[in-house]
Every structure is written in C-alpha cells, then in structure tokens.
N, C-alpha and C. Protein backbone atom coordinates (compact mmCIF):
# COMPACT_ATOMS: atom_id res chain seq x y z
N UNK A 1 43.44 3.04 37.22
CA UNK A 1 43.98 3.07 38.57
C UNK A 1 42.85 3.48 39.53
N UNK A 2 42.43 2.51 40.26
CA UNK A 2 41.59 2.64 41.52
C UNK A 2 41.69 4.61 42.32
N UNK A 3 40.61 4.89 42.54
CA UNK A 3 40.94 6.51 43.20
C UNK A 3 41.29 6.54 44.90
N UNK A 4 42.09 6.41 45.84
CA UNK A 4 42.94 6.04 46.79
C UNK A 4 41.38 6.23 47.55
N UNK A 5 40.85 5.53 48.51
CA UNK A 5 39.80 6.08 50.19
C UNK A 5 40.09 6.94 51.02
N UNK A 6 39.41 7.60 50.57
CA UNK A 6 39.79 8.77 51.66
C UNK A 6 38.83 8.61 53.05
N UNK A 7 38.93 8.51 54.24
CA UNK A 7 38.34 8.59 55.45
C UNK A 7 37.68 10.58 55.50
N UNK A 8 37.00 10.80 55.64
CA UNK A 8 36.30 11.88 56.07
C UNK A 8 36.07 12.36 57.63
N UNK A 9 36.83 13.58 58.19
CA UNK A 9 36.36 13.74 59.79
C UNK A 9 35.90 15.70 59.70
N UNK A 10 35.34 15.01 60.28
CA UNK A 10 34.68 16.64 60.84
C UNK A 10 34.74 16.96 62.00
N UNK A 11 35.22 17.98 62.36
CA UNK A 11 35.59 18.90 63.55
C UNK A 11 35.24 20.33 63.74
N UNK A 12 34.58 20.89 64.94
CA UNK A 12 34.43 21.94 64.76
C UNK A 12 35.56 23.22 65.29
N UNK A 13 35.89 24.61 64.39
CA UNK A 13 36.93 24.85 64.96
C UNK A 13 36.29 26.64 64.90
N UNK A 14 36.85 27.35 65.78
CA UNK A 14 36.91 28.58 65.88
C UNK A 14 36.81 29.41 64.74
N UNK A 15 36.50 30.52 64.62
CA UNK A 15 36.23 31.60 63.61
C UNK A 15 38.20 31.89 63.27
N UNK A 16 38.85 31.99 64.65
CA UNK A 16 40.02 32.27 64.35
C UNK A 16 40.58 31.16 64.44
N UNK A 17 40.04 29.85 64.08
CA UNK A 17 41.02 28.53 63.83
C UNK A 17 40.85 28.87 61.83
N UNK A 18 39.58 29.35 61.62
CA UNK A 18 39.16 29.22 60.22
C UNK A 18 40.13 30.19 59.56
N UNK A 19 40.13 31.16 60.05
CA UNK A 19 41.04 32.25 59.32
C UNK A 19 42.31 31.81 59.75
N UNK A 20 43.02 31.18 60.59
CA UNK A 20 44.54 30.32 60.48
C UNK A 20 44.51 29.32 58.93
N UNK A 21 43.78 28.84 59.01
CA UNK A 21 43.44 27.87 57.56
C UNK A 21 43.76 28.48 56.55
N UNK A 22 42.78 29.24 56.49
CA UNK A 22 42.39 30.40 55.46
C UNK A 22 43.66 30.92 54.87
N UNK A 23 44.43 32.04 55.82
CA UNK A 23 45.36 32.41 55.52
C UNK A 23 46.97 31.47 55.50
N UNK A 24 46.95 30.44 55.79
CA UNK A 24 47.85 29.62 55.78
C UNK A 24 47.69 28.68 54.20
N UNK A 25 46.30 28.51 53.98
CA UNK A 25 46.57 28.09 52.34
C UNK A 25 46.75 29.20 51.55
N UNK A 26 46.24 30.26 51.69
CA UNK A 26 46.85 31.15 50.54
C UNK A 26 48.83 31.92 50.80
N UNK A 27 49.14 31.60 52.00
CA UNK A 27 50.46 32.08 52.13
C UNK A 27 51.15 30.43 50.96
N UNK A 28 50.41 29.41 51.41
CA UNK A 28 51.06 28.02 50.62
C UNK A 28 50.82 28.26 49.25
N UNK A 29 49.99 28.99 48.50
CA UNK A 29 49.10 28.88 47.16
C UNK A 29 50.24 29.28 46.51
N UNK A 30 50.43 29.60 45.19
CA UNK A 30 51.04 29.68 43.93
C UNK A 30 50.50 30.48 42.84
N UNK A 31 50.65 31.02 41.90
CA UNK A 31 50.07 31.14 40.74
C UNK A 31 49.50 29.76 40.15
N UNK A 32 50.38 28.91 40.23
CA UNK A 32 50.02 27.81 39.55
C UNK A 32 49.62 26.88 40.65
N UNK A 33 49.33 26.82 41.83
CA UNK A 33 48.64 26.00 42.18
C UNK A 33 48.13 26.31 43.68
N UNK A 34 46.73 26.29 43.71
CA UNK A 34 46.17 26.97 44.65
C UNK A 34 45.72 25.76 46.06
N UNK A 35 46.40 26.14 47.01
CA UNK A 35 45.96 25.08 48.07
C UNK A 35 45.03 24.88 48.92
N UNK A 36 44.06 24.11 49.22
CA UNK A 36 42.98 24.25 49.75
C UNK A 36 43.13 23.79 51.77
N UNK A 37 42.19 24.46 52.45
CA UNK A 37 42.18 24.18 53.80
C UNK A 37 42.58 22.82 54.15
N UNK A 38 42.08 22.15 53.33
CA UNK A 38 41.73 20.60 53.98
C UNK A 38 43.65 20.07 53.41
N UNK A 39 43.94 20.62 52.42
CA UNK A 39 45.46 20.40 52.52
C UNK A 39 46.46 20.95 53.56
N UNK A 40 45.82 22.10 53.88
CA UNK A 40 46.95 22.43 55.03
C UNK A 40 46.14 21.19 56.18
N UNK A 41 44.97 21.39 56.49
CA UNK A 41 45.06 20.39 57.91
C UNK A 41 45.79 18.93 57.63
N UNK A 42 45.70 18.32 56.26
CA UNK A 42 46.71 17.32 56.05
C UNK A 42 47.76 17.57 56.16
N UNK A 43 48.73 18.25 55.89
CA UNK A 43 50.10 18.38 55.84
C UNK A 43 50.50 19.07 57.52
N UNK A 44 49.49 20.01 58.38
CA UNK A 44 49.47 19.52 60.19
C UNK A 44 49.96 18.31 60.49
N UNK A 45 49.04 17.58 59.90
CA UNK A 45 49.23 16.14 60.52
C UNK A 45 49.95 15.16 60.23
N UNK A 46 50.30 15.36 59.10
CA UNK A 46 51.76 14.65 58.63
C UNK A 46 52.73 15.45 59.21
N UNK A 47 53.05 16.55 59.29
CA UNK A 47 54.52 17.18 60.00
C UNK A 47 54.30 17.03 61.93
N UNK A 48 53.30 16.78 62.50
CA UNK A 48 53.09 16.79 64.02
C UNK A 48 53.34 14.99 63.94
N UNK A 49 52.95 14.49 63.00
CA UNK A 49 53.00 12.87 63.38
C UNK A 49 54.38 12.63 63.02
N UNK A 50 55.44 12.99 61.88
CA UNK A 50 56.68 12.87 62.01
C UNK A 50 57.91 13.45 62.83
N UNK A 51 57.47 15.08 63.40
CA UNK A 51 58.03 15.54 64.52
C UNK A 51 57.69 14.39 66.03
N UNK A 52 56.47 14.33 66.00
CA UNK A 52 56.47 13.14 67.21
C UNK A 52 57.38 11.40 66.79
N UNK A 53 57.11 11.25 65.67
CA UNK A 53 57.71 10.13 66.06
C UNK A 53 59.74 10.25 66.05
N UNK A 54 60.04 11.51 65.68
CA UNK A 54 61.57 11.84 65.88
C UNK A 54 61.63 12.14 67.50
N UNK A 55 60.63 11.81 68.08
CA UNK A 55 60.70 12.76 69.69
C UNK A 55 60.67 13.82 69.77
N UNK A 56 60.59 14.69 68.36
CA UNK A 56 60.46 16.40 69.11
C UNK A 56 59.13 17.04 69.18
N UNK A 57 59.32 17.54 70.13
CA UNK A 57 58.07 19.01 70.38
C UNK A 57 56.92 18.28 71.42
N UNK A 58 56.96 16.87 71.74
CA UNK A 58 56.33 16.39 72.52
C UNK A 58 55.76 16.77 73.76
N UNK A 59 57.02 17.28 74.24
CA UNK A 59 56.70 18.21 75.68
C UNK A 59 55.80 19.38 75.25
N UNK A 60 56.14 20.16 74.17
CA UNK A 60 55.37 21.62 73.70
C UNK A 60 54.20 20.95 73.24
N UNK A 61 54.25 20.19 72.85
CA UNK A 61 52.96 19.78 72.41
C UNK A 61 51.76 19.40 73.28
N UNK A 62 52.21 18.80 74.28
CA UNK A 62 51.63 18.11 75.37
C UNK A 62 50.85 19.27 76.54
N UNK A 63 51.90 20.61 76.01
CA UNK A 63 51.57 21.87 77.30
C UNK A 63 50.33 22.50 76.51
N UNK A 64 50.74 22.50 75.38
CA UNK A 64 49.61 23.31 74.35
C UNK A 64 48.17 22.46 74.63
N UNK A 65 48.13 21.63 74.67
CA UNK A 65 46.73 20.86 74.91
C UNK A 65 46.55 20.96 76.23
N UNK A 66 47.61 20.80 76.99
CA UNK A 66 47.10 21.07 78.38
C UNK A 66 46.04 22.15 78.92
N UNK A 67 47.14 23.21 78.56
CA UNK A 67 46.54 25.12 78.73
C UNK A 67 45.50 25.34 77.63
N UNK A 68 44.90 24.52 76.57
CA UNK A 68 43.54 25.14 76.22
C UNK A 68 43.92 26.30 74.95
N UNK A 69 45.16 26.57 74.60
CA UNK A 69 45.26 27.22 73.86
C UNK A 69 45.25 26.84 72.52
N UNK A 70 44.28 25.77 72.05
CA UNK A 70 44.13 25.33 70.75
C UNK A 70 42.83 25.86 70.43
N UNK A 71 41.80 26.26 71.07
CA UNK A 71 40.70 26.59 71.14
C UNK A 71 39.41 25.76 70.82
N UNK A 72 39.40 24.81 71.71
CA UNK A 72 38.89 23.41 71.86
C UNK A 72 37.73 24.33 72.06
N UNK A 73 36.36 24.04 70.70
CA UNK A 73 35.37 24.65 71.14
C UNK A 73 34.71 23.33 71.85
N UNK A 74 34.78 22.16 71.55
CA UNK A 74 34.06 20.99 71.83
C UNK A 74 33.46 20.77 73.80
C-alpha cells in the first residue's frame, strides 16, 4: 500500500503558541499512545474547517483574527 503525500508547511509561532501545542498534546496523550504537536495542529484544522463549513463560530472566528489575538508573529 502506497504511504499517503503528505504536503509540508511551516509557520512561525510564539513561545506561548509552542507551549499551547506542547501542553495540548500531552493533555491528548495516553499511556498507550502519545500525541505529537503536528497532530494537534491537524486535528485544529479539521475541527475549524468542519465547524466552518456547519456555519458555526465564523463570526468568533473572524473577530479573533481581526484583534490580533492569535499572535501573528509574521
């Protein structure tokens, strides 16, 4: 069985975007199965792309990028 393509992106994020990561895969982790950063930013983006396409949180979503409170170092 072919191994699926994965696309690769890099972004740069805050000291306290890193420790949101950080501590958000080990609140997800297990004994038996330990989750890595790059899984939580996948599973972000699968739950923000299916909340948007149900219509919710759009407006909250839309204010949060507005006001800068994502911590857009870019």
């Amino acid at each position: 069985m072919p191994k699926k393509e994965r696309k690769r992106l890099q972004v740069v994020i805050s000291d306290e975007q890193d420790a949101l990561l950080t501590r958000t895969a080990y609140e997800l982790s297990s004994p038996e199965r330990l989750i890595s950063k790059s899984e939580v930013v996948r599973l972000a983006i699968e739950k923000i792309a299916r909340e948007l396409g149900e219509g919710a949180h759009l407006e909250e979503y839309r204010a949060i990028l507005e006001s800068g409170d994502i911590g857009d170092d870019a």
